[in-house]
N, C-alpha and C. Protein backbone atom coordinates (compact mmCIF):
# COMPACT_ATOMS: atom_id res chain seq x y z
N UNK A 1 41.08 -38.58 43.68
CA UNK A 1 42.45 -38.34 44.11
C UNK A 1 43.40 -38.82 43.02
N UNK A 2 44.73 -38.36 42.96
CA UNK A 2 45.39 -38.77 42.01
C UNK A 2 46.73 -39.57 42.47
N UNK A 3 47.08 -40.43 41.44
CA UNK A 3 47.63 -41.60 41.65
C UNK A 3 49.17 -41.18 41.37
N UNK A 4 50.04 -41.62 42.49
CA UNK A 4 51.64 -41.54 42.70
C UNK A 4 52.39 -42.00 41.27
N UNK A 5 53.01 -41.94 40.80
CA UNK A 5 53.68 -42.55 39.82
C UNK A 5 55.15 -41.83 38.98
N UNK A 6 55.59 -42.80 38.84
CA UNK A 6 56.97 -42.38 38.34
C UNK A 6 57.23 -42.67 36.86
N UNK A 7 57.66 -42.04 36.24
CA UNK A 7 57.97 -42.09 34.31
C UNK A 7 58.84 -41.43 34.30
N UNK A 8 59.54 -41.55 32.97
CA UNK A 8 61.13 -41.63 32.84
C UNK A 8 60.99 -40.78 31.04
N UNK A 9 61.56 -39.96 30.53
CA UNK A 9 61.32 -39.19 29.62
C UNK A 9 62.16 -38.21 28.92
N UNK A 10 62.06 -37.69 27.90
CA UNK A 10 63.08 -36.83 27.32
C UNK A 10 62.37 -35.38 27.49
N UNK A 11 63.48 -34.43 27.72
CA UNK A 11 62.53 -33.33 28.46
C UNK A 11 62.54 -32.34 26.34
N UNK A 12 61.78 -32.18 26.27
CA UNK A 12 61.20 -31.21 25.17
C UNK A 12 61.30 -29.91 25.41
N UNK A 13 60.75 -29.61 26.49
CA UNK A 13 60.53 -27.66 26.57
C UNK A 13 60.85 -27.10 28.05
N UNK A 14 60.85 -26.19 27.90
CA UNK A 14 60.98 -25.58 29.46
C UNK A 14 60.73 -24.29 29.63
N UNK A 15 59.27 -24.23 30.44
CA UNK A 15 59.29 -22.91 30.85
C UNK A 15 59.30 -22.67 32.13
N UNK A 16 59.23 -21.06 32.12
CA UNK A 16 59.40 -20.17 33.84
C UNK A 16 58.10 -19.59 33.98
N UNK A 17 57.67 -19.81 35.21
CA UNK A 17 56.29 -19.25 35.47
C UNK A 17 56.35 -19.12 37.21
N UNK A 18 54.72 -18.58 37.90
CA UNK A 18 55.03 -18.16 38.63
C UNK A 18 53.62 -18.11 39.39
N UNK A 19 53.25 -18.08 40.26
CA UNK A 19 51.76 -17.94 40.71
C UNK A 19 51.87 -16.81 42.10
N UNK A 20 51.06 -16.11 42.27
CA UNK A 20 50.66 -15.55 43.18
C UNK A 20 49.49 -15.91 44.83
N UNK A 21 50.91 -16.27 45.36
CA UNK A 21 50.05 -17.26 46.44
C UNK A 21 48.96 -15.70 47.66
N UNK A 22 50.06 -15.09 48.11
CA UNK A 22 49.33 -13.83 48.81
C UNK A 22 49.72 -12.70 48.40
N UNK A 23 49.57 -12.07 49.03
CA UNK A 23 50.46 -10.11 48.58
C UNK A 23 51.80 -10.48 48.42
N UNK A 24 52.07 -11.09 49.23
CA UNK A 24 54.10 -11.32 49.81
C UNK A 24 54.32 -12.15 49.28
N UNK A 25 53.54 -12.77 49.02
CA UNK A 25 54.66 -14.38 48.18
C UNK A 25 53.90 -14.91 47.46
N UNK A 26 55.14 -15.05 46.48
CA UNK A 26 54.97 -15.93 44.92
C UNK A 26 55.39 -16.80 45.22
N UNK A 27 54.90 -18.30 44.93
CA UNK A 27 55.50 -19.61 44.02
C UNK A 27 55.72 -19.61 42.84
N UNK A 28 57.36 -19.61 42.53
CA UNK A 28 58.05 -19.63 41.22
C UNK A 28 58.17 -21.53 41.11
N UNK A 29 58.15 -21.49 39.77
CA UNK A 29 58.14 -22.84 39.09
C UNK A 29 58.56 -23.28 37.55
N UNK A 30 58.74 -24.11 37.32
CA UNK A 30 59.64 -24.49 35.85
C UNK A 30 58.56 -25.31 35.96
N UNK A 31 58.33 -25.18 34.24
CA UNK A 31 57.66 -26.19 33.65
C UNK A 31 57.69 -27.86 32.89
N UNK A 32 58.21 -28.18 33.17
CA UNK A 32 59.14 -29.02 31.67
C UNK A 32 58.02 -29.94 31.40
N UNK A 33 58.10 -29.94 29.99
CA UNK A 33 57.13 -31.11 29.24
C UNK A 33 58.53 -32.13 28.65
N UNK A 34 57.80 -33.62 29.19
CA UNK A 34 58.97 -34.26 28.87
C UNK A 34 57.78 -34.95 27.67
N UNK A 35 58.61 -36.02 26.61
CA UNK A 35 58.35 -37.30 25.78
C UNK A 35 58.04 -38.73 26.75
N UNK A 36 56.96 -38.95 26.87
CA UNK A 36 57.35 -40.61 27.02
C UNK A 36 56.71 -41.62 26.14
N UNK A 37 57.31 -42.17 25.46
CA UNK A 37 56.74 -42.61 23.79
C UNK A 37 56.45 -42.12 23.03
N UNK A 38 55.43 -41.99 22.99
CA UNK A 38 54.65 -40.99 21.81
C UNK A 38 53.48 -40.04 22.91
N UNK A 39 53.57 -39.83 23.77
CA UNK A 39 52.41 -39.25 24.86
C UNK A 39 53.42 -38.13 25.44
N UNK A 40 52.71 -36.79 25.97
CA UNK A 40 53.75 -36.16 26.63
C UNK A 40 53.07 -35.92 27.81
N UNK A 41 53.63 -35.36 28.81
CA UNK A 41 53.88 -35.01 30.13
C UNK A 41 54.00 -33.53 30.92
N UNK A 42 53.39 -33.15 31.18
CA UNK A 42 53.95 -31.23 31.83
C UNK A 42 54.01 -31.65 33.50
N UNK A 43 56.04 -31.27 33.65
CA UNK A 43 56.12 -31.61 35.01
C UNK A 43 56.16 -30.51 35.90
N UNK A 44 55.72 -30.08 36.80
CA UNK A 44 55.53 -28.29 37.55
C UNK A 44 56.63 -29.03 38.93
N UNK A 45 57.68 -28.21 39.18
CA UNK A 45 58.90 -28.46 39.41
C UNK A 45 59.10 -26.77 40.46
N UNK A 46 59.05 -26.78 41.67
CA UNK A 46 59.13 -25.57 42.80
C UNK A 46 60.38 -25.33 42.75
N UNK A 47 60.75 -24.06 42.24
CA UNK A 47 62.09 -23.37 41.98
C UNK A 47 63.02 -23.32 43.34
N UNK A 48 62.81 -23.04 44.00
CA UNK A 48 62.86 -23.13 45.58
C UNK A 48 63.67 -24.39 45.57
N UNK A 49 63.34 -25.87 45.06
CA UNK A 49 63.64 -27.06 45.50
C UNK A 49 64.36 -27.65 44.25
N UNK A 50 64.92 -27.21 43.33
CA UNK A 50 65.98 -27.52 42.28
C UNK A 50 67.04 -27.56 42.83
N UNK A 51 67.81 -26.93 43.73
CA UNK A 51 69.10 -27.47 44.08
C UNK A 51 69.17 -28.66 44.69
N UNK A 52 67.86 -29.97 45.10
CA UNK A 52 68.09 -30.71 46.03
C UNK A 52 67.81 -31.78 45.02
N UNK A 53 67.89 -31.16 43.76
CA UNK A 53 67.76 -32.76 42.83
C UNK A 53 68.97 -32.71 42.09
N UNK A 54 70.17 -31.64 42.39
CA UNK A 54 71.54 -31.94 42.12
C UNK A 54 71.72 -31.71 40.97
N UNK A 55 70.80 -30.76 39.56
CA UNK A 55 71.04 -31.13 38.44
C UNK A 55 70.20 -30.05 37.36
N UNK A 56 70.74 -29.20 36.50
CA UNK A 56 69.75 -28.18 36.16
C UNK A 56 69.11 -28.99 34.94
N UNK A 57 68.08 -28.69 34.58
CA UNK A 57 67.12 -29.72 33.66
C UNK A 57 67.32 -28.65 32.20
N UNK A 58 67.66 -29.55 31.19
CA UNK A 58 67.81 -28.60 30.20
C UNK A 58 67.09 -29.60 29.16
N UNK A 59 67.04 -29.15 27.86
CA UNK A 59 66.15 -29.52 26.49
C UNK A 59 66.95 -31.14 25.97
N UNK A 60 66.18 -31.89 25.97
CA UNK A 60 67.17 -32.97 25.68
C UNK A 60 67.62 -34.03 26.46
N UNK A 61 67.60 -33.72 27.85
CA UNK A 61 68.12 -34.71 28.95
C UNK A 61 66.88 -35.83 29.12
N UNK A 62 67.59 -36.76 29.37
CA UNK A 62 66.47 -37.68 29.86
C UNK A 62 66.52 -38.07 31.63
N UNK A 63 64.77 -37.61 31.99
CA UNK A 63 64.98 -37.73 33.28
C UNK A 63 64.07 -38.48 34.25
N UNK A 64 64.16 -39.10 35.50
CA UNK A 64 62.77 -39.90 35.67
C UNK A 64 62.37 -39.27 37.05
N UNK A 65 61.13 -39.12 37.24
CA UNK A 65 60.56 -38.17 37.84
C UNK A 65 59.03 -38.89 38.52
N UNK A 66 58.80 -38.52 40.16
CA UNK A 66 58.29 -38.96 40.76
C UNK A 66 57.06 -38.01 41.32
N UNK A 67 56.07 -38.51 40.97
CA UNK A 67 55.03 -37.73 41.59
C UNK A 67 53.81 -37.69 41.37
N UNK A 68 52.75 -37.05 41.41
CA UNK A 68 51.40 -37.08 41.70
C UNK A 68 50.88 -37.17 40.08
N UNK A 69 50.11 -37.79 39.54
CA UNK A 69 49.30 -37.67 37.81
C UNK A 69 48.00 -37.00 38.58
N UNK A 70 47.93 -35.71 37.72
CA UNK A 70 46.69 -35.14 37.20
C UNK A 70 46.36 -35.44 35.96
N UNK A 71 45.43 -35.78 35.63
CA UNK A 71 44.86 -35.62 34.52
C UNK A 71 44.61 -34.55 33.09
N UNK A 72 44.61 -34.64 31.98
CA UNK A 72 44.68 -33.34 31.06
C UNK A 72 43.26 -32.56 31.48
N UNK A 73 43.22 -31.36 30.86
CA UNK A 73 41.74 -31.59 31.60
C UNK A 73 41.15 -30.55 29.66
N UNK A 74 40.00 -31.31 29.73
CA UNK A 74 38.96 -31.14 28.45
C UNK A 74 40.10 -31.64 27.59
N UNK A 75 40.83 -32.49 27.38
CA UNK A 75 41.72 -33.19 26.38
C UNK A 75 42.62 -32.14 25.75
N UNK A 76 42.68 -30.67 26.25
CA UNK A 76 43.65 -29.77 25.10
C UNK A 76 44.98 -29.68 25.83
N UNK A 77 45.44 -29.89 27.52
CA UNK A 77 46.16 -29.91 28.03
C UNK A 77 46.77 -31.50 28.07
N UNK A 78 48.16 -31.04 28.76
CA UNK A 78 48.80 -32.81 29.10
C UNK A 78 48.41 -33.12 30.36
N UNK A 79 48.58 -34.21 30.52
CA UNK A 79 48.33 -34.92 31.71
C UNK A 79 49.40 -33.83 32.67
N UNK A 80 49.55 -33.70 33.69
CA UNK A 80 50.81 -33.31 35.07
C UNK A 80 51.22 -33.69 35.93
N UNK A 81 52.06 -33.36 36.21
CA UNK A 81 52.73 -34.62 37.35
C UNK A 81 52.83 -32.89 38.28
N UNK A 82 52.29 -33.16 39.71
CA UNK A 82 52.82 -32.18 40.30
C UNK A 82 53.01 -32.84 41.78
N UNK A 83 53.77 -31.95 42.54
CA UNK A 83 54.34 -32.84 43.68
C UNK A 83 55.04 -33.68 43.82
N UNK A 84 56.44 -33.29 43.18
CA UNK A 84 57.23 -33.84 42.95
C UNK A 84 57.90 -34.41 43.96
N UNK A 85 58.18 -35.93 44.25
CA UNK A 85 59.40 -36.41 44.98
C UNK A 85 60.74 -36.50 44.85
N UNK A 86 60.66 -36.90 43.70
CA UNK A 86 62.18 -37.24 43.21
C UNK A 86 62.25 -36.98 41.66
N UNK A 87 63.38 -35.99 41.12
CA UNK A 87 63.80 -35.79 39.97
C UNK A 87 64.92 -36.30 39.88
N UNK A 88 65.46 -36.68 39.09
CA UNK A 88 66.69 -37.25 38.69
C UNK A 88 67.25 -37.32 37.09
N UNK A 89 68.42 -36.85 36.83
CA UNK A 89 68.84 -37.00 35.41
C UNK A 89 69.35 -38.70 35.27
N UNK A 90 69.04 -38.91 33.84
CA UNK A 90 69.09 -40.23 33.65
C UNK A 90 69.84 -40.48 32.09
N UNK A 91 70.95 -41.63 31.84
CA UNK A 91 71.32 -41.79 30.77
C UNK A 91 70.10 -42.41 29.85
N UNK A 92 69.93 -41.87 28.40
CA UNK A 92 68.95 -42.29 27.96
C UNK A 92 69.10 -44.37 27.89
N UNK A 93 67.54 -44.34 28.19
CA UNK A 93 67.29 -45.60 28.02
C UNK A 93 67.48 -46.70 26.86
């Protein structure tokens, strides 16, 4: 199982993507890979639920973000945070 946790980061990239849950419906999603030190992060963020974190996420912001760590998987991916609780924009640290 994977472990709750919150990190705080400079967001780097951002993409739009999208999965195919049945015939009728897609889950749309933003990607953002943030910085935290020298390690990065890919946060999967439900398009659907961006207006309830008050704040559009753009290249550059620093933001701290709550949710589930997956693991990279075979070391070529980043770690992920999915299941997000809480996003929030943040003055850099």
């Amino acid at each position: 199982m994977s472990d709750l946790v919150t990190l705080e980061g400079k967001i780097v990239e951002i993409r739009d993507g999208e999965k195919k849950i049945t015939r009728s419906y897609t889950y749309g999603y933003i990607s953002l890979r943030i910085q935290v030190g020298f390690e990065y992060y890919s946060v999967l963020v439900n398009t659907s639920k961006l207006n309830q974190y008050g704040f559009l996420p753009r290249i550059g912001q620093w933001i701290r973000v709550k949710g589930r760590l997956f693991p990279s998987k075979n070391g070529f991916y980043d770690p992920s945070i999915k299941w997000v609780s809480e996003l929030k924009h943040i003055e850099r640290p």
